[in-house]
PDB file of N, CA and C in Angstrom:
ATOM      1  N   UNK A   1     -14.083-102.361-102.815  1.00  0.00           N
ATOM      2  CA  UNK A   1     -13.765-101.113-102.158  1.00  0.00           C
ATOM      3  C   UNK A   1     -14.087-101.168-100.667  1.00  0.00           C
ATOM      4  N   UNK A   2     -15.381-101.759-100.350  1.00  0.00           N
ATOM      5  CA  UNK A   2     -15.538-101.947 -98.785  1.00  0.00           C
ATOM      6  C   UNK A   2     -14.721-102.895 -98.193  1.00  0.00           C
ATOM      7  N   UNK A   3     -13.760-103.774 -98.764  1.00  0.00           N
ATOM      8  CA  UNK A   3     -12.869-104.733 -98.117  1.00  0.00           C
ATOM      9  C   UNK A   3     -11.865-104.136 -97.980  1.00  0.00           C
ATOM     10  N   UNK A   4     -11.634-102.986 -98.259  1.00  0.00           N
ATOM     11  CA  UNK A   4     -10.232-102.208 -98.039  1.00  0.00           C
ATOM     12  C   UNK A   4     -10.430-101.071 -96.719  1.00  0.00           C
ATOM     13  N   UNK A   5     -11.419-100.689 -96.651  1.00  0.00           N
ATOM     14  CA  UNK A   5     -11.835-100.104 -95.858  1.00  0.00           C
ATOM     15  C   UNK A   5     -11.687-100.668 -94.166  1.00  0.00           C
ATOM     16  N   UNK A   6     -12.102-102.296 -94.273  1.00  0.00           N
ATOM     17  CA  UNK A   6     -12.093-102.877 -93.006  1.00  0.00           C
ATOM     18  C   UNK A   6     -10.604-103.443 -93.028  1.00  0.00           C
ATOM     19  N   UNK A   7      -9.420-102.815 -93.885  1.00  0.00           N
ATOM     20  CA  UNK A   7      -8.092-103.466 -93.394  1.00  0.00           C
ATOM     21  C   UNK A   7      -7.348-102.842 -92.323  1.00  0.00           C
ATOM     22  N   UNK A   8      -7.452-101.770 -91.842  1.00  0.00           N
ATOM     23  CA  UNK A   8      -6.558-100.953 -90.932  1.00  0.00           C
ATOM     24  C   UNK A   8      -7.500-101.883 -89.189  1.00  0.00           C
ATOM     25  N   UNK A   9      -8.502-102.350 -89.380  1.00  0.00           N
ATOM     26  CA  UNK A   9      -9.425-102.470 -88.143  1.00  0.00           C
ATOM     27  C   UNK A   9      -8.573-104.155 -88.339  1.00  0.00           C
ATOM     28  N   UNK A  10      -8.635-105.374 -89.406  1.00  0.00           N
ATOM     29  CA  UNK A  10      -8.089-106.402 -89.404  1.00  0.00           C
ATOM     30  C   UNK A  10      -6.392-106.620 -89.048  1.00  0.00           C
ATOM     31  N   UNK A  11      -6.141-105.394 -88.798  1.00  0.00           N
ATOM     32  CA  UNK A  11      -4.118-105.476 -88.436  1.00  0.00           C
ATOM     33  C   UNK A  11      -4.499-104.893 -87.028  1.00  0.00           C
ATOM     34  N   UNK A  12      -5.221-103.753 -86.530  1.00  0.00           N
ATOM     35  CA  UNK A  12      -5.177-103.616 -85.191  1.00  0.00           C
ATOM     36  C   UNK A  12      -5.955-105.100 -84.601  1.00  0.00           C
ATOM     37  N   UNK A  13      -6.855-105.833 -85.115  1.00  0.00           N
ATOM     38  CA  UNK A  13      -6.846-106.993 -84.242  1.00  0.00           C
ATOM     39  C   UNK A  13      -6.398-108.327 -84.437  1.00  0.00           C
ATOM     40  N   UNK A  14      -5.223-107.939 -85.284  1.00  0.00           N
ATOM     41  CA  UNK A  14      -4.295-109.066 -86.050  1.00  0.00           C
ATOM     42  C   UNK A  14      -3.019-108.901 -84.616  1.00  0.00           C
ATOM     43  N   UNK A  15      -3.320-107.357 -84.397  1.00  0.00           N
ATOM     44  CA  UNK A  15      -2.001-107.074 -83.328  1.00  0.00           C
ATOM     45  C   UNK A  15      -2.390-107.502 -82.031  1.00  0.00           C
ATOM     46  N   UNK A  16      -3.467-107.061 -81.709  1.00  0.00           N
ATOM     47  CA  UNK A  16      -4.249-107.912 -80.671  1.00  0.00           C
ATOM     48  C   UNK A  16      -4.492-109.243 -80.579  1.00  0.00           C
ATOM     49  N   UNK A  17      -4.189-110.150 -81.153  1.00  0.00           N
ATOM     50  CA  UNK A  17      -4.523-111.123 -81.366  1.00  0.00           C
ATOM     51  C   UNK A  17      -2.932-112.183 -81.080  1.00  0.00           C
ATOM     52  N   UNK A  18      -2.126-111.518 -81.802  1.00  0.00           N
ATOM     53  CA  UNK A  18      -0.682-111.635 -81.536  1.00  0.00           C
ATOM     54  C   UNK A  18      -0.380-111.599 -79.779  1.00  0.00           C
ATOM     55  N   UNK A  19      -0.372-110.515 -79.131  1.00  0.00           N
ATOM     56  CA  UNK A  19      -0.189-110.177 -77.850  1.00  0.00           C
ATOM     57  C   UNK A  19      -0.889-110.841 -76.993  1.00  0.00           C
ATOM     58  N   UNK A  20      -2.202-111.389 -77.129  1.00  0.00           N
ATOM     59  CA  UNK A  20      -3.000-112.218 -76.400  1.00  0.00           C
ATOM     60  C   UNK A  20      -2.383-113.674 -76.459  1.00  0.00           C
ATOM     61  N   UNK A  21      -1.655-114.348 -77.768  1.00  0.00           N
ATOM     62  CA  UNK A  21      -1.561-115.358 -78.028  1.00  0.00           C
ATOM     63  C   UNK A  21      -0.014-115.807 -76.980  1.00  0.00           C
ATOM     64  N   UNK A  22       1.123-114.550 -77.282  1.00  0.00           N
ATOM     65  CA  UNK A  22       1.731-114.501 -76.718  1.00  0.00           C
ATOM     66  C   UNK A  22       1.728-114.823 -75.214  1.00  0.00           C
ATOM     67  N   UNK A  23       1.119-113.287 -74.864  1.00  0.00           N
ATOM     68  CA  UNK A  23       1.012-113.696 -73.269  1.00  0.00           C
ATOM     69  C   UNK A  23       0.411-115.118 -72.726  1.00  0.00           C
ATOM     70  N   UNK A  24      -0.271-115.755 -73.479  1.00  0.00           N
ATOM     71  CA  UNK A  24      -1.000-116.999 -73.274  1.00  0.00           C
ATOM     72  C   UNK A  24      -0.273-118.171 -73.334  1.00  0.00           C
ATOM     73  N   UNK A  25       0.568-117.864 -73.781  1.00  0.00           N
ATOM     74  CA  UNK A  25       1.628-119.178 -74.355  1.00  0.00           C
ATOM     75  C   UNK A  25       2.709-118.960 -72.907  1.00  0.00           C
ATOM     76  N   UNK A  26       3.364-117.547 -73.134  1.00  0.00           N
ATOM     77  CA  UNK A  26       4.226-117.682 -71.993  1.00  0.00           C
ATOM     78  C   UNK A  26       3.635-117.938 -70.829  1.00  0.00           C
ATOM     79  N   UNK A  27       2.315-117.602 -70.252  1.00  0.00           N
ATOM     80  CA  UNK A  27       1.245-117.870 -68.984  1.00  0.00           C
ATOM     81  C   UNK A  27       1.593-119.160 -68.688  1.00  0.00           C
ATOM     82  N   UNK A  28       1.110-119.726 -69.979  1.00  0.00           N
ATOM     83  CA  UNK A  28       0.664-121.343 -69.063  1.00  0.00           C
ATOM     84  C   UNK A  28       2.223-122.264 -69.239  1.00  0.00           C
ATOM     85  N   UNK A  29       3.096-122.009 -69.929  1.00  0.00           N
ATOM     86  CA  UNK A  29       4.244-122.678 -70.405  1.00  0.00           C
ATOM     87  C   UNK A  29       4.859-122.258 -68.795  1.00  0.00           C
ATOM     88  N   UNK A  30       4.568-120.945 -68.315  1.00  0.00           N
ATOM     89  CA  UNK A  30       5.735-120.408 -67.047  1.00  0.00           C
ATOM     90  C   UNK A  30       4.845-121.159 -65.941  1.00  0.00           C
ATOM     91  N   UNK A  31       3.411-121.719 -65.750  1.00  0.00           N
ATOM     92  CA  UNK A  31       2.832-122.254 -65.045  1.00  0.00           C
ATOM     93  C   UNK A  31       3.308-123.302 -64.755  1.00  0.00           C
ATOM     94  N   UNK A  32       3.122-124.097 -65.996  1.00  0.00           N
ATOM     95  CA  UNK A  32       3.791-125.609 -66.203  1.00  0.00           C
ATOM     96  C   UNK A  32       5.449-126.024 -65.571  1.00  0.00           C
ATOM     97  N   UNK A  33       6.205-125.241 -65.699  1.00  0.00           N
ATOM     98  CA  UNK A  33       7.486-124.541 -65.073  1.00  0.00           C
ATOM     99  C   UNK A  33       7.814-124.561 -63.829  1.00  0.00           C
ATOM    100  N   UNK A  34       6.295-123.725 -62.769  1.00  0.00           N
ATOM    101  CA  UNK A  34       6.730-123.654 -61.675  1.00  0.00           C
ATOM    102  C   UNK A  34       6.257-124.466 -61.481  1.00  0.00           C
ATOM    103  N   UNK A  35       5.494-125.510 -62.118  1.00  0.00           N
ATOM    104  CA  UNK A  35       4.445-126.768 -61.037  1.00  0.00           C
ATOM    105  C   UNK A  35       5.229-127.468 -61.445  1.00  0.00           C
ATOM    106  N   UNK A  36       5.980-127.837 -62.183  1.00  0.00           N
ATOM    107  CA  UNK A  36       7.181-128.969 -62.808  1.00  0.00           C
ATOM    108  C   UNK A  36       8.304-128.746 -61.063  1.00  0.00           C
ATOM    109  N   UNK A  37       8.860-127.571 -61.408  1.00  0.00           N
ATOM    110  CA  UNK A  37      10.027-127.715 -60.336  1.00  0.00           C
ATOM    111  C   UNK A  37       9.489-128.000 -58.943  1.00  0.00           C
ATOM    112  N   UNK A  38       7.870-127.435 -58.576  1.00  0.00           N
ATOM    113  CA  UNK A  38       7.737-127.902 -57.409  1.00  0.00           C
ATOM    114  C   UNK A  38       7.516-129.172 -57.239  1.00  0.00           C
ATOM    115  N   UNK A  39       7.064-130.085 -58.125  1.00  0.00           N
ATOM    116  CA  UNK A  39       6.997-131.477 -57.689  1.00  0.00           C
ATOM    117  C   UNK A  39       8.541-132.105 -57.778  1.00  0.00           C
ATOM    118  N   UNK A  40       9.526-132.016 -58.540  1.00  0.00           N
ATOM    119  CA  UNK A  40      10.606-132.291 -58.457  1.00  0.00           C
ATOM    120  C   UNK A  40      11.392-132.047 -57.039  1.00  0.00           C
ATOM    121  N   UNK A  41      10.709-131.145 -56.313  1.00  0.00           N
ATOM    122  CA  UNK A  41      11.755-130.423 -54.992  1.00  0.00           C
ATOM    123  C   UNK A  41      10.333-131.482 -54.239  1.00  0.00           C
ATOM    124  N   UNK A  42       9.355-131.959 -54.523  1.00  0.00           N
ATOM    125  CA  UNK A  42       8.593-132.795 -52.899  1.00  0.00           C
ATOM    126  C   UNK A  42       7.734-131.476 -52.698  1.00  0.00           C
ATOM    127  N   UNK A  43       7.318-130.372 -53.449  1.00  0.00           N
ATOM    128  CA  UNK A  43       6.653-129.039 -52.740  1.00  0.00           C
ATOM    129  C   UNK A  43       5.498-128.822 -53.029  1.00  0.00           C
ATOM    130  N   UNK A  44       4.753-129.881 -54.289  1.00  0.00           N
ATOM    131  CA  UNK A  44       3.549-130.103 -54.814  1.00  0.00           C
ATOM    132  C   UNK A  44       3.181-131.587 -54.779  1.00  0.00           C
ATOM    133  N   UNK A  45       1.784-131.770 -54.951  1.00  0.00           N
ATOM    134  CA  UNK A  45       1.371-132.905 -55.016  1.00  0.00           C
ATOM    135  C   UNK A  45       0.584-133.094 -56.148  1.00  0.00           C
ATOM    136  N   UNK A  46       0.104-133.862 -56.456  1.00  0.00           N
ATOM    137  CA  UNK A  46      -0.283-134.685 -57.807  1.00  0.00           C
ATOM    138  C   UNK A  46      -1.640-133.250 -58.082  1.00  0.00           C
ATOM    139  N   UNK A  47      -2.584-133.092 -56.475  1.00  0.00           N
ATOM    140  CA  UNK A  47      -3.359-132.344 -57.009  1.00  0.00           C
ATOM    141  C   UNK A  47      -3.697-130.618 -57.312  1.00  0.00           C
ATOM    142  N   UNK A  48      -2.310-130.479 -56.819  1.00  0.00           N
ATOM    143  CA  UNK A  48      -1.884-129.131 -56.557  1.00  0.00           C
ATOM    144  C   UNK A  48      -1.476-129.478 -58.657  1.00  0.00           C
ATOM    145  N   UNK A  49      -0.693-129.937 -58.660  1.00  0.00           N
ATOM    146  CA  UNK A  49      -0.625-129.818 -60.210  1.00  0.00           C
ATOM    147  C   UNK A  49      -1.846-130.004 -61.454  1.00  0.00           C
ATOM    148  N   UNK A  50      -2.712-130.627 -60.719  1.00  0.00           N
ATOM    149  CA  UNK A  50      -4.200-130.653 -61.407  1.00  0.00           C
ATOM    150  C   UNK A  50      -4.568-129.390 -61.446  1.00  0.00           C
ATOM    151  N   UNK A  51      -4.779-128.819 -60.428  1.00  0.00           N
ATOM    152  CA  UNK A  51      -5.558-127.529 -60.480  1.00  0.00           C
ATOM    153  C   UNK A  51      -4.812-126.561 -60.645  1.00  0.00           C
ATOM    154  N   UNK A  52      -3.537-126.679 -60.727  1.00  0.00           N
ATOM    155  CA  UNK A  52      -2.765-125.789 -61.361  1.00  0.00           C
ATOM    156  C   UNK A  52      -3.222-125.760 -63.139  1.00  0.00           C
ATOM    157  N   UNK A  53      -2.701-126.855 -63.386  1.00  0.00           N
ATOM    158  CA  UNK A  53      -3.173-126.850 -65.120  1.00  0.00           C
ATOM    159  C   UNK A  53      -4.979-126.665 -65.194  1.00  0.00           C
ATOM    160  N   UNK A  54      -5.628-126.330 -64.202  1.00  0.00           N
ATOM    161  CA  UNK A  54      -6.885-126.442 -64.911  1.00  0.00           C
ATOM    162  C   UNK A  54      -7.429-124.712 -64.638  1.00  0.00           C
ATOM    163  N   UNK A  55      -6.360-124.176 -63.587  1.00  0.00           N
ATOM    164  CA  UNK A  55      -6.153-122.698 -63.159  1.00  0.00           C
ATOM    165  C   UNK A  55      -6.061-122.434 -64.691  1.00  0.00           C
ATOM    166  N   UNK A  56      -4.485-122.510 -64.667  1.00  0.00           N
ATOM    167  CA  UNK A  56      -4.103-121.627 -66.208  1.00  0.00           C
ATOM    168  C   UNK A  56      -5.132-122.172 -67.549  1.00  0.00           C
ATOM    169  N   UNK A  57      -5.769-123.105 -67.477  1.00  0.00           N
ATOM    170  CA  UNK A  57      -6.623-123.412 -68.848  1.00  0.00           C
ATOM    171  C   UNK A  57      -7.440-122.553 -68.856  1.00  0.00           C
ATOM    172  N   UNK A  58      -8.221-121.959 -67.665  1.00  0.00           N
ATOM    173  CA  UNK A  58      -9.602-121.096 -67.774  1.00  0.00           C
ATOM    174  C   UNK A  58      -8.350-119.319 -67.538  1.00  0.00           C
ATOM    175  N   UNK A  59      -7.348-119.400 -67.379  1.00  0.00           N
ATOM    176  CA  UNK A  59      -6.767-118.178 -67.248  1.00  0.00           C
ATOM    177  C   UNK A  59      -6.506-118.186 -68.579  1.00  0.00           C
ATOM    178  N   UNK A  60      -6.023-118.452 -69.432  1.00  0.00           N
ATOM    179  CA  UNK A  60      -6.191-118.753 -70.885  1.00  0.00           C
ATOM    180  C   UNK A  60      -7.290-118.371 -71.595  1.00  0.00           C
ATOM    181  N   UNK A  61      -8.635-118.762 -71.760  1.00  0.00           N
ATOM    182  CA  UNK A  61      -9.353-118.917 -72.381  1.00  0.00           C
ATOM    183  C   UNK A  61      -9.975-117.536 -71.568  1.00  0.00           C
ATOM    184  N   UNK A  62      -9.959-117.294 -70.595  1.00  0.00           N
ATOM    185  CA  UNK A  62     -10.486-115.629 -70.193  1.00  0.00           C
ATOM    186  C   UNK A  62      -9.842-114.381 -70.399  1.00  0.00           C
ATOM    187  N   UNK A  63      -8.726-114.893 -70.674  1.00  0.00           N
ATOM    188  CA  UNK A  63      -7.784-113.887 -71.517  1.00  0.00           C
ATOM    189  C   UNK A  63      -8.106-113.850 -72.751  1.00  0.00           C
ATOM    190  N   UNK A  64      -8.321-114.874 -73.255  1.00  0.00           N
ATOM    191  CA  UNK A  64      -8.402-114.794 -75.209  1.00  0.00           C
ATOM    192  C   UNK A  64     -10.124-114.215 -75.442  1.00  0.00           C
ATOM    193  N   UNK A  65     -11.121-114.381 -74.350  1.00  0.00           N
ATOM    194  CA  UNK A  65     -12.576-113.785 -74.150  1.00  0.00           C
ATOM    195  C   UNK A  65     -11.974-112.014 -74.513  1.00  0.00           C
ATOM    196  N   UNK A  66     -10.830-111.610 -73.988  1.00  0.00           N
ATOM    197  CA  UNK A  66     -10.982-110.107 -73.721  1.00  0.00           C
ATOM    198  C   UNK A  66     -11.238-109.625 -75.345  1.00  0.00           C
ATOM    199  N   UNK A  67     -10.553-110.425 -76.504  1.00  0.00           N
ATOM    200  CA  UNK A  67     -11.033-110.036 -78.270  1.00  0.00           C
ATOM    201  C   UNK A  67     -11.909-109.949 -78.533  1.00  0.00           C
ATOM    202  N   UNK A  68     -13.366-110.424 -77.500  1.00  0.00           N
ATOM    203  CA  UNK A  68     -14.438-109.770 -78.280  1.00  0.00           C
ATOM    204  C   UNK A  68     -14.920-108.505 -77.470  1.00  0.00           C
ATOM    205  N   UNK A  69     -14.058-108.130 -76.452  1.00  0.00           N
ATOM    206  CA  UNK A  69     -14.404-106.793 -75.998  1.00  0.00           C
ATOM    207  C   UNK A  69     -13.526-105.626 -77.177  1.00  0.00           C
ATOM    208  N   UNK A  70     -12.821-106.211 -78.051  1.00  0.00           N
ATOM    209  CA  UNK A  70     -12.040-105.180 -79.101  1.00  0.00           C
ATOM    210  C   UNK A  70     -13.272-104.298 -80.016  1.00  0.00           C
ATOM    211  N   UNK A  71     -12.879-102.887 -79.938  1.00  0.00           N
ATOM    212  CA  UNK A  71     -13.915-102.150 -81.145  1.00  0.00           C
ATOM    213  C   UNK A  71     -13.649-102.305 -82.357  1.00  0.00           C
ATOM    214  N   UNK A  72     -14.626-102.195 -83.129  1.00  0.00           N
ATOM    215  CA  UNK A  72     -15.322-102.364 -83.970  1.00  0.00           C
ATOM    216  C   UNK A  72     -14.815-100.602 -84.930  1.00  0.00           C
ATOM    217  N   UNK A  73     -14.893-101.252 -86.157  1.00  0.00           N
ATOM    218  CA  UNK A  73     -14.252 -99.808 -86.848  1.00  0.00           C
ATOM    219  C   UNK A  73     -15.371 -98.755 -86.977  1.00  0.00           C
ATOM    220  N   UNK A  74     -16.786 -99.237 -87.139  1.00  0.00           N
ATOM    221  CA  UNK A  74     -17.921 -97.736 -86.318  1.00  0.00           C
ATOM    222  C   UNK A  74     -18.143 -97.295 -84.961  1.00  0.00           C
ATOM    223  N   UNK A  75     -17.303 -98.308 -84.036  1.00  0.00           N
ATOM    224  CA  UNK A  75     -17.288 -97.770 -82.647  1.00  0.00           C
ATOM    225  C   UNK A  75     -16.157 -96.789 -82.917  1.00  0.00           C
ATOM    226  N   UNK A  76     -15.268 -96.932 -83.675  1.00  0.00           N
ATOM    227  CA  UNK A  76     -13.893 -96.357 -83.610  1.00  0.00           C
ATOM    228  C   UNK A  76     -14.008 -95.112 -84.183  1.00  0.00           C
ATOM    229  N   UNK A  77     -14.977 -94.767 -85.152  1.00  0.00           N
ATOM    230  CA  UNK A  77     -15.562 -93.619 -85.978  1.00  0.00           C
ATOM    231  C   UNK A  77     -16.362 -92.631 -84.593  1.00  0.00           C
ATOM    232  N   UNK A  78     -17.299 -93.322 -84.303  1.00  0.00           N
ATOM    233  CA  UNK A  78     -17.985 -92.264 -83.109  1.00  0.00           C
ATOM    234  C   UNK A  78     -17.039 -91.269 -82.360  1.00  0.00           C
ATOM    235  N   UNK A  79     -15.578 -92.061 -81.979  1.00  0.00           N
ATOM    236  CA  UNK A  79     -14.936 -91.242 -81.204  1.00  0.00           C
ATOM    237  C   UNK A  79     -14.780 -90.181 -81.647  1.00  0.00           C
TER     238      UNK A  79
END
């Protein structure tokens, strides 16, 4: 009976979890993208593309940090 209780809180951060993954995927895939075409045009260099991919890795992983700022189904009760 208490595992049914915590299912409406496991789909709101099933949905959250979705949208984070998303935006994360398109982030660094559209990163990879623009640092691809700029070295192809001569407009980047080897280390401009390093720290590009090491930009979006920690932009990534500080985005996917924001799920443990998600409430909790007795924070969600107080309101």
């Amino acid at each position: 009976m208490h595992e049914l209780r915590k299912l409406p809180e496991f789909v709101r951060l099933s949905q959250r979890v979705g949208g984070i993954l998303t935006a994360n995927i398109v982030f660094a895939l559209g990163t990879k993208a623009i640092l691809m075409v700029l070295a192809f045009t001569d407009h980047a260099s080897l280390w401009l593309a390093i720290h590009g991919r090491h930009g979006a890795s920690l932009a990534v992983v500080f985005n996917g940090l924001r799920l443990l700022r998600a409430p909790t189904a007795a924070q969600l009760d107080k309101r």
